[in-house]
C-alpha atoms as a PDB file:
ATOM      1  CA  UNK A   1      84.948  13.615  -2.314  1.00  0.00           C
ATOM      2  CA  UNK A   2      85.805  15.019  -5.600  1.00  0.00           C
ATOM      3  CA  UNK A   3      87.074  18.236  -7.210  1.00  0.00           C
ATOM      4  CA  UNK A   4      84.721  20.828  -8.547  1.00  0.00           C
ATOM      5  CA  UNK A   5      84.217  21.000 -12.300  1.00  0.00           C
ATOM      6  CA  UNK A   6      83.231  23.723 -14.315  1.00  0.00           C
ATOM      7  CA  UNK A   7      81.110  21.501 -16.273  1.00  0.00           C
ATOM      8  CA  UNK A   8      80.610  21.100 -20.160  1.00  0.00           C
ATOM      9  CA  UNK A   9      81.032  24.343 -21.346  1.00  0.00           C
ATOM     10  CA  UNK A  10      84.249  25.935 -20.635  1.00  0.00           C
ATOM     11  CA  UNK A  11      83.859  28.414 -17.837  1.00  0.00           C
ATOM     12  CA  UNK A  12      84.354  32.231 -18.670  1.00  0.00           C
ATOM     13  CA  UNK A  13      87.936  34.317 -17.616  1.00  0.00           C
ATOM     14  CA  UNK A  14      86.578  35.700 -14.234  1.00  0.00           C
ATOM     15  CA  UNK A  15      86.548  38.812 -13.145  1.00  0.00           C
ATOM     16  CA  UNK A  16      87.011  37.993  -9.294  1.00  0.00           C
ATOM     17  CA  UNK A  17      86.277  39.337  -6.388  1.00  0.00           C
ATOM     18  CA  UNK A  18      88.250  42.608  -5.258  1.00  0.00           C
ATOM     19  CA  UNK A  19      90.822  41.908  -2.889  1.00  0.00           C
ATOM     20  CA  UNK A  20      89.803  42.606   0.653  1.00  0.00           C
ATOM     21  CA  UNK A  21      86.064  44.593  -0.219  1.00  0.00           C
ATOM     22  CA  UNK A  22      84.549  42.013   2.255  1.00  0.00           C
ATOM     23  CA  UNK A  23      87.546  41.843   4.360  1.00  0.00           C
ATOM     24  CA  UNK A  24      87.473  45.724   4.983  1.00  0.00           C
ATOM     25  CA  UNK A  25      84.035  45.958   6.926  1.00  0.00           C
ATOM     26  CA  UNK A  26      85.986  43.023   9.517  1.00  0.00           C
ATOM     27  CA  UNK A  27      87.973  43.640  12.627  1.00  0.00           C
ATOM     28  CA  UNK A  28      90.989  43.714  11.849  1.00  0.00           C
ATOM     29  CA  UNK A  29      90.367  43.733   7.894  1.00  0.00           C
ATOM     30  CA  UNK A  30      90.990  40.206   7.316  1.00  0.00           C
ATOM     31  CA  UNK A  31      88.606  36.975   8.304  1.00  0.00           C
ATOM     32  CA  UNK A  32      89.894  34.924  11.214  1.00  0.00           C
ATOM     33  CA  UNK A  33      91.681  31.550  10.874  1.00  0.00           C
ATOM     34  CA  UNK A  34      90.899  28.961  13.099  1.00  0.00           C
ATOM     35  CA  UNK A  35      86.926  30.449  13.330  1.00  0.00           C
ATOM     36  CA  UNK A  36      83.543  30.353  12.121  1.00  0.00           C
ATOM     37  CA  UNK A  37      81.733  33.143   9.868  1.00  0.00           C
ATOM     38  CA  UNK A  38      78.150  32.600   8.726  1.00  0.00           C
ATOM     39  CA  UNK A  39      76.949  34.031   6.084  1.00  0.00           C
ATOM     40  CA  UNK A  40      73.519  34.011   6.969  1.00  0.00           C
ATOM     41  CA  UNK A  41      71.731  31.612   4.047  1.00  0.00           C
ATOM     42  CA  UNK A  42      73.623  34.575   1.230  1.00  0.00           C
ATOM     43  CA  UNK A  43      75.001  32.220  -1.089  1.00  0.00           C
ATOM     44  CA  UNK A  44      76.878  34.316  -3.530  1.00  0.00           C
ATOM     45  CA  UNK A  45      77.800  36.650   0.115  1.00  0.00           C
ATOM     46  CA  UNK A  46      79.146  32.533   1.004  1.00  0.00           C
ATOM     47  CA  UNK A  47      80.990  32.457  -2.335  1.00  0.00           C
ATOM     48  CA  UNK A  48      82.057  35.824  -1.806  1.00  0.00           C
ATOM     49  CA  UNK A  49      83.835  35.671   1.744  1.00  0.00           C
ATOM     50  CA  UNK A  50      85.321  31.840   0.493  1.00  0.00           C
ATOM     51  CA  UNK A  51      86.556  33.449  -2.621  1.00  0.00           C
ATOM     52  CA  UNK A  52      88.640  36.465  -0.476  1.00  0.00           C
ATOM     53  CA  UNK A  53      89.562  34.002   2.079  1.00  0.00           C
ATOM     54  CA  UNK A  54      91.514  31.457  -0.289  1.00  0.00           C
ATOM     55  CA  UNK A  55      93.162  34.258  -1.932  1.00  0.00           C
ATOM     56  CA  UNK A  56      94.536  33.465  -5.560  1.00  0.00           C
ATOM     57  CA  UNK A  57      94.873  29.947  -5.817  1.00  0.00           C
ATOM     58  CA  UNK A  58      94.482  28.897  -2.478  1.00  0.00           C
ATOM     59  CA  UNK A  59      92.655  25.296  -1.145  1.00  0.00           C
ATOM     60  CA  UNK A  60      89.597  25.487  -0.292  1.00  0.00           C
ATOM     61  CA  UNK A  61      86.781  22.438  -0.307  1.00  0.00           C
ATOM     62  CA  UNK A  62      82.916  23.105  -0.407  1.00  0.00           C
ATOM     63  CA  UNK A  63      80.076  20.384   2.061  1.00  0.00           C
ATOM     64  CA  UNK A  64      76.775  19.986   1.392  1.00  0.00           C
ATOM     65  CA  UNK A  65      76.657  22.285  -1.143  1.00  0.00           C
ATOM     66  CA  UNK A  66      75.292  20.877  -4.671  1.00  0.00           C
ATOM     67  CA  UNK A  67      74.151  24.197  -5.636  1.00  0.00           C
ATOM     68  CA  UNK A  68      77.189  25.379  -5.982  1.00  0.00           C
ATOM     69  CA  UNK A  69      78.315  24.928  -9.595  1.00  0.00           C
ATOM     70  CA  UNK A  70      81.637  25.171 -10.612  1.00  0.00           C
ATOM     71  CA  UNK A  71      80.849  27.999 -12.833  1.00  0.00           C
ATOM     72  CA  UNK A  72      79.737  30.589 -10.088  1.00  0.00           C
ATOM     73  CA  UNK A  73      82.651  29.594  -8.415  1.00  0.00           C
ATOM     74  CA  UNK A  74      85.183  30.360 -10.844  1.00  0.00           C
ATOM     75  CA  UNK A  75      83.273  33.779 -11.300  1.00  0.00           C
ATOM     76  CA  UNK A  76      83.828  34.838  -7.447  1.00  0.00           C
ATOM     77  CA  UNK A  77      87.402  34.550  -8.119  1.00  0.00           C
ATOM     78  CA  UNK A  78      87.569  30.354  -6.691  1.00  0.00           C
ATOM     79  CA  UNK A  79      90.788  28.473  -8.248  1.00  0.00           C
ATOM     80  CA  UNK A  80      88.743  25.117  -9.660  1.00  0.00           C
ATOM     81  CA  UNK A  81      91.740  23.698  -9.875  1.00  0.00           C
ATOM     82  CA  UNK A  82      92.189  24.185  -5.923  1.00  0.00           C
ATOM     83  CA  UNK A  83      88.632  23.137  -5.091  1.00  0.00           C
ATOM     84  CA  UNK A  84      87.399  20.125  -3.016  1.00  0.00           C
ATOM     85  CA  UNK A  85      83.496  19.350  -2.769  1.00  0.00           C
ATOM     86  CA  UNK A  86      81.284  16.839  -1.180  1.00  0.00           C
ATOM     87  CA  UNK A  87      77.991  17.537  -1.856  1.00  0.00           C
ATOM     88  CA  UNK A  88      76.437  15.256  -0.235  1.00  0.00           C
ATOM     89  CA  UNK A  89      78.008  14.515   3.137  1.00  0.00           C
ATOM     90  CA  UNK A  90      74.775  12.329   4.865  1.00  0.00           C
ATOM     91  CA  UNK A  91      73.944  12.698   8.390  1.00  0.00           C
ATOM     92  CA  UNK A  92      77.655  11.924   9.334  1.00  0.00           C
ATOM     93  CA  UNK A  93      78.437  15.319   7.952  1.00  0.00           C
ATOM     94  CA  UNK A  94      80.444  16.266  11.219  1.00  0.00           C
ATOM     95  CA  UNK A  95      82.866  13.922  10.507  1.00  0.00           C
ATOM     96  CA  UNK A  96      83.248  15.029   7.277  1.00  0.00           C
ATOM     97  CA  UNK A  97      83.796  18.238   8.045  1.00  0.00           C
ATOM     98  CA  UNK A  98      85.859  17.690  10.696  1.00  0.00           C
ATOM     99  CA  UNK A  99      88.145  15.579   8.250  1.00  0.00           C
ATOM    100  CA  UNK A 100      87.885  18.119   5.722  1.00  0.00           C
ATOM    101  CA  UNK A 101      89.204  20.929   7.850  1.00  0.00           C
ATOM    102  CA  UNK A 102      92.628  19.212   8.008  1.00  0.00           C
ATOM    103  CA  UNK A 103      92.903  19.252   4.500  1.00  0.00           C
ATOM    104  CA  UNK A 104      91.494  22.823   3.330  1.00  0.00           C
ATOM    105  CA  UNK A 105      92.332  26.251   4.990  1.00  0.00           C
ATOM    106  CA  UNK A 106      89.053  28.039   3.779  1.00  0.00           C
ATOM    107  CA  UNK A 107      85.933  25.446   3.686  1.00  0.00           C
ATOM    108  CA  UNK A 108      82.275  25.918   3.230  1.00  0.00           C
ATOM    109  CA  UNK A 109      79.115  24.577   4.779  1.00  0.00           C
ATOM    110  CA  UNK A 110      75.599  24.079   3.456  1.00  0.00           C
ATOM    111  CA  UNK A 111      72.311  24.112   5.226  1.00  0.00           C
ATOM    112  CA  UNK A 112      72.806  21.025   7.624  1.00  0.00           C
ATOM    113  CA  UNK A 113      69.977  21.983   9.947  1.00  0.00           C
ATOM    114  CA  UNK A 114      70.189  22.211  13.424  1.00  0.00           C
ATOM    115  CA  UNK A 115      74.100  21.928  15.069  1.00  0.00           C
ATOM    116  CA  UNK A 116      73.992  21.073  18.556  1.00  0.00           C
ATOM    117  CA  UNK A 117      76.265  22.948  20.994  1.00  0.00           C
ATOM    118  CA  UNK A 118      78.680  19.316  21.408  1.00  0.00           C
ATOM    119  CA  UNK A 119      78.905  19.257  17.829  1.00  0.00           C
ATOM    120  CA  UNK A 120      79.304  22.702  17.198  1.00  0.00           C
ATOM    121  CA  UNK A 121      82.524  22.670  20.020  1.00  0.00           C
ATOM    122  CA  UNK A 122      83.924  20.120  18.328  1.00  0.00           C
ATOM    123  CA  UNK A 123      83.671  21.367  15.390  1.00  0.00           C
ATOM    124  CA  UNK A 124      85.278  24.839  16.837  1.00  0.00           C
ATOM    125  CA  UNK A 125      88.305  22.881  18.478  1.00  0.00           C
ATOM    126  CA  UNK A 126      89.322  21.032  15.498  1.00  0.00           C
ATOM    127  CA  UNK A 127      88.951  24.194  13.702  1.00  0.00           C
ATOM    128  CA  UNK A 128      91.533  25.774  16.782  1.00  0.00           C
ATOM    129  CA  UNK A 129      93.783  23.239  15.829  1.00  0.00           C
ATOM    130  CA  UNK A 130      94.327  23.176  11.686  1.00  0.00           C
ATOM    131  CA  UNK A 131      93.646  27.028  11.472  1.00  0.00           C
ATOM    132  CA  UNK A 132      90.787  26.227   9.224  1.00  0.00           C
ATOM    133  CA  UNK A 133      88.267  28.987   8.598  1.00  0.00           C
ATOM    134  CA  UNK A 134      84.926  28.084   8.301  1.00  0.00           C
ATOM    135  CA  UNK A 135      82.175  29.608   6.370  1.00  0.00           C
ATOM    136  CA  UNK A 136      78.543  28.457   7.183  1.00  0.00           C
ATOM    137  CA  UNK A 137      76.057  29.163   4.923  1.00  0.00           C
ATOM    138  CA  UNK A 138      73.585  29.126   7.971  1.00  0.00           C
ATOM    139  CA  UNK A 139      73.903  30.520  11.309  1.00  0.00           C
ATOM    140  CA  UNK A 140      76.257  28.416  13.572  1.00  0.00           C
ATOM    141  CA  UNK A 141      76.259  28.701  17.301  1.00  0.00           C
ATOM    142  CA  UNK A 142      79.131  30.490  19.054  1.00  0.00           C
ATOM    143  CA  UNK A 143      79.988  31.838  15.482  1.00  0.00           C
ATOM    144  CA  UNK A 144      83.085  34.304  15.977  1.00  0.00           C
ATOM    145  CA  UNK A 145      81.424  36.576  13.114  1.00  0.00           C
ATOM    146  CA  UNK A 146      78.161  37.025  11.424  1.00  0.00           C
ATOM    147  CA  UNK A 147      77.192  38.673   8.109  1.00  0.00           C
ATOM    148  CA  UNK A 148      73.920  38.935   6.747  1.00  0.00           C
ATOM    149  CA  UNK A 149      72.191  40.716   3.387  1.00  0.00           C
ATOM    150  CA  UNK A 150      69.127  42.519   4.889  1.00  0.00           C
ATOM    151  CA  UNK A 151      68.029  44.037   1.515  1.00  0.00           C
ATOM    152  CA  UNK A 152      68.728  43.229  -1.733  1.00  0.00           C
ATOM    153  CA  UNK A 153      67.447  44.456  -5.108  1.00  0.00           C
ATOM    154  CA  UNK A 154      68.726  43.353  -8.523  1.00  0.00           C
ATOM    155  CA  UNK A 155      69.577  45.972 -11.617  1.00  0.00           C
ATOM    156  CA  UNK A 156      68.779  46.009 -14.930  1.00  0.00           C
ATOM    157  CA  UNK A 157      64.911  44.677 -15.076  1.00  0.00           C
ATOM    158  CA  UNK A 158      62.824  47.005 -16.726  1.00  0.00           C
ATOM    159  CA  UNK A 159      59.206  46.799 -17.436  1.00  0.00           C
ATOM    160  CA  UNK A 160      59.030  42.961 -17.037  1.00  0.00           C
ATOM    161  CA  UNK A 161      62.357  42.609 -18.975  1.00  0.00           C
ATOM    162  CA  UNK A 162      66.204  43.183 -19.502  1.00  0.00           C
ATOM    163  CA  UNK A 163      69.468  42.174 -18.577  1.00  0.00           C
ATOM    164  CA  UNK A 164      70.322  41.504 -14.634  1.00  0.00           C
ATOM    165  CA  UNK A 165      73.527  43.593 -14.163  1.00  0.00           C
ATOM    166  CA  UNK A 166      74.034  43.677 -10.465  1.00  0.00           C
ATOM    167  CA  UNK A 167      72.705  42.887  -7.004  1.00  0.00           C
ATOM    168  CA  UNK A 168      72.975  46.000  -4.395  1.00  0.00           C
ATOM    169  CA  UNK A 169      72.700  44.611  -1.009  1.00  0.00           C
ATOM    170  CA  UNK A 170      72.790  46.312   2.821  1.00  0.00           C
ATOM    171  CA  UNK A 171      75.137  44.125   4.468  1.00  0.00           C
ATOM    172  CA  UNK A 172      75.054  43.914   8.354  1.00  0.00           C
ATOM    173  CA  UNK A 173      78.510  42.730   9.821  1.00  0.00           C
ATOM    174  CA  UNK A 174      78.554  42.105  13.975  1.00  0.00           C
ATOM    175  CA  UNK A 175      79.968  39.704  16.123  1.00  0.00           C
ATOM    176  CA  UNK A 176      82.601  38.627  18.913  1.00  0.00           C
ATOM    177  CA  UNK A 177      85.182  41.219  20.409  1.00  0.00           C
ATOM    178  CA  UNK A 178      85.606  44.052  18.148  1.00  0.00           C
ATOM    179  CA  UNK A 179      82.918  43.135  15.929  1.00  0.00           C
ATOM    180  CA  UNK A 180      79.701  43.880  18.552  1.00  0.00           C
ATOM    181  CA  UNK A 181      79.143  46.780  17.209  1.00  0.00           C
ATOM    182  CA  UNK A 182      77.119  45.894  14.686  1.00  0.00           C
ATOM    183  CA  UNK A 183      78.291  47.649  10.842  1.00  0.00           C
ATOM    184  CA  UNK A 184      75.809  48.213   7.993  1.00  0.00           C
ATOM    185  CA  UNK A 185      77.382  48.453   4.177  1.00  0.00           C
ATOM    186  CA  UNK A 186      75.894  49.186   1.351  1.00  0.00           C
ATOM    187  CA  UNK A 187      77.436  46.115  -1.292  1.00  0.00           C
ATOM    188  CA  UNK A 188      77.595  45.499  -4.754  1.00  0.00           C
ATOM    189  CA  UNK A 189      76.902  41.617  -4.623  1.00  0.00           C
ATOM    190  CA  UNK A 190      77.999  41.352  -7.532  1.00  0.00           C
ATOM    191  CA  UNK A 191      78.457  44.606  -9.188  1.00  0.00           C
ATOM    192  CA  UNK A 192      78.129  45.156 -13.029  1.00  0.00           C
ATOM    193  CA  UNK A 193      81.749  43.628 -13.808  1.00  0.00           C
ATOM    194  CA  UNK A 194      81.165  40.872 -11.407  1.00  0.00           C
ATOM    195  CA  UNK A 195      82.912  41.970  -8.677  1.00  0.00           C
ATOM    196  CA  UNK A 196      82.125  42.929  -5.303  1.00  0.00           C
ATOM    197  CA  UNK A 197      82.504  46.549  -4.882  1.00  0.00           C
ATOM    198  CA  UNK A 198      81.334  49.054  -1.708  1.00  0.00           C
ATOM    199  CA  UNK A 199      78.745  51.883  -2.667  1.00  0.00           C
ATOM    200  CA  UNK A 200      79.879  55.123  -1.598  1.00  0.00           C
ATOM    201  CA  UNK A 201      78.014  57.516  -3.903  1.00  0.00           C
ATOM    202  CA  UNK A 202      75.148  59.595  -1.973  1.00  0.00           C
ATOM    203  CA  UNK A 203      72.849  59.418  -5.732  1.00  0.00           C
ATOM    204  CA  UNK A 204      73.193  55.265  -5.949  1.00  0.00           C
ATOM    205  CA  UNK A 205      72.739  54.878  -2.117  1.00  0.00           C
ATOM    206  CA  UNK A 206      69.460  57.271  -2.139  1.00  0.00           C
ATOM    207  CA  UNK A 207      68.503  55.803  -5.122  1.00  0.00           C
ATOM    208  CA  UNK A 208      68.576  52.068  -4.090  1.00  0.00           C
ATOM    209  CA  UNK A 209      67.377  52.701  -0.174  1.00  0.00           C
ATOM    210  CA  UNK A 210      71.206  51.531   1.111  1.00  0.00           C
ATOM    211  CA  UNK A 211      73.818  53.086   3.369  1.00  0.00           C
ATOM    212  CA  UNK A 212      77.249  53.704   2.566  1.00  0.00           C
ATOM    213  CA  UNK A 213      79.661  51.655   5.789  1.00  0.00           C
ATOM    214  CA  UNK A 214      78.496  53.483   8.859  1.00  0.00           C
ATOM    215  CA  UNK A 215      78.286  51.981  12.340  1.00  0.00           C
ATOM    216  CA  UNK A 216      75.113  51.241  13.753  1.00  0.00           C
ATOM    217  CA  UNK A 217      74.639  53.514  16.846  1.00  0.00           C
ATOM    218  CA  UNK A 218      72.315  53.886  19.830  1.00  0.00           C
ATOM    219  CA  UNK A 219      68.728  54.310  18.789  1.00  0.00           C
END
């Protein structure tokens, strides 16, 4: 286990993530502690959730994620200085998640491959215990919620060139409870400035083939 580091260069001031964009399309606005949210295989939508979850400067710790550089991190709005990472956790990586949960409130999960339903009950009753939210970069069985990018399209290409300025996503949102009625979104992910930011504007949502938030009704 070791901290993240932003590497060799010195990371940029980040813009972060605003406070509670993700968190607004939830039940109850917030994610739930003691639970498990995939983000299904989204990586910066993983980044994004951990990012509002830990707050400013809150713990978090990131397993079997090497992709997951400390510079993207600091850019979603993740304290460095807070951050825990094994990249690498082996095939015992239950255990190590399971020991990792009692040390971080907000923890991520790489592609592991398949979780069987013992492990994944385990898994959910330690996470009962510390409070511990967990974010799965795949999906998880039993998972309390489940977001997932259905279409995505960067800005800023031109004719075979320019500057990427933003990913526009439609984000679907269901679940557990409150949350099985499904919820489309249409997402900055990330917007221009870096942040995540919801797309309400009728000419950008025509424009780019999303939805503003709307729930997802019969037929």
């Amino acid at each position: 286990m070791h901290g993240v580091s932003p590497g060799e260069r010195e990371a940029p001031e980040a813009t972060g993530v605003e406070s509670g964009v993700l968190s607004s399309l939830l039940p109850g606005g917030k994610l739930p502690r003691g639970a498990v949210v995939s983000a299904g295989g989204d990586l910066p939508l993983l980044i994004a959730l951990a990012a509002e979850a830990a707050g400013d400067g809150g713990a978090w710790a990131a397993v079997g994620l090497p992709q997951l550089g400390g510079l993207a991190a600091a850019d979603a709005g993740l304290d460095l200085a807070c951050g825990l990472a094994v990249p690498e956790p082996g095939r015992r990586w239950p255990e190590v998640l399971a020991t990792v949960c009692e040390a971080a409130p907000v923890v991520l999960l790489g592609p592991v491959g398949q979780v069987g339903v013992r492990t994944s009950r385990r898994i959910a009753a330690r996470l009962r215990r510390s409070g511990a939210t967990l974010l799965t970069w795949q999906d998880w069985p039993e998972a309390q919620l489940r977001l997932w990018v259905t279409e995505a399209r960067w800005d800023g290409l031109g004719d075979g060139f320019g500057l990427l300025t933003g990913r526009r996503v439609r984000l679907v949102v269901a679940g557990r409870g409150a949350a099985t009625q499904p919820r489309h979104a249409a997402v900055w992910l990330p917007g221009p400035d870096g942040s995540v930011q919801l797309i309400t504007e009728p000419s950008v949502a025509a424009d780019s083939d999303v939805v503003p938030l709307r729930p997802v009704t019969a037929g």
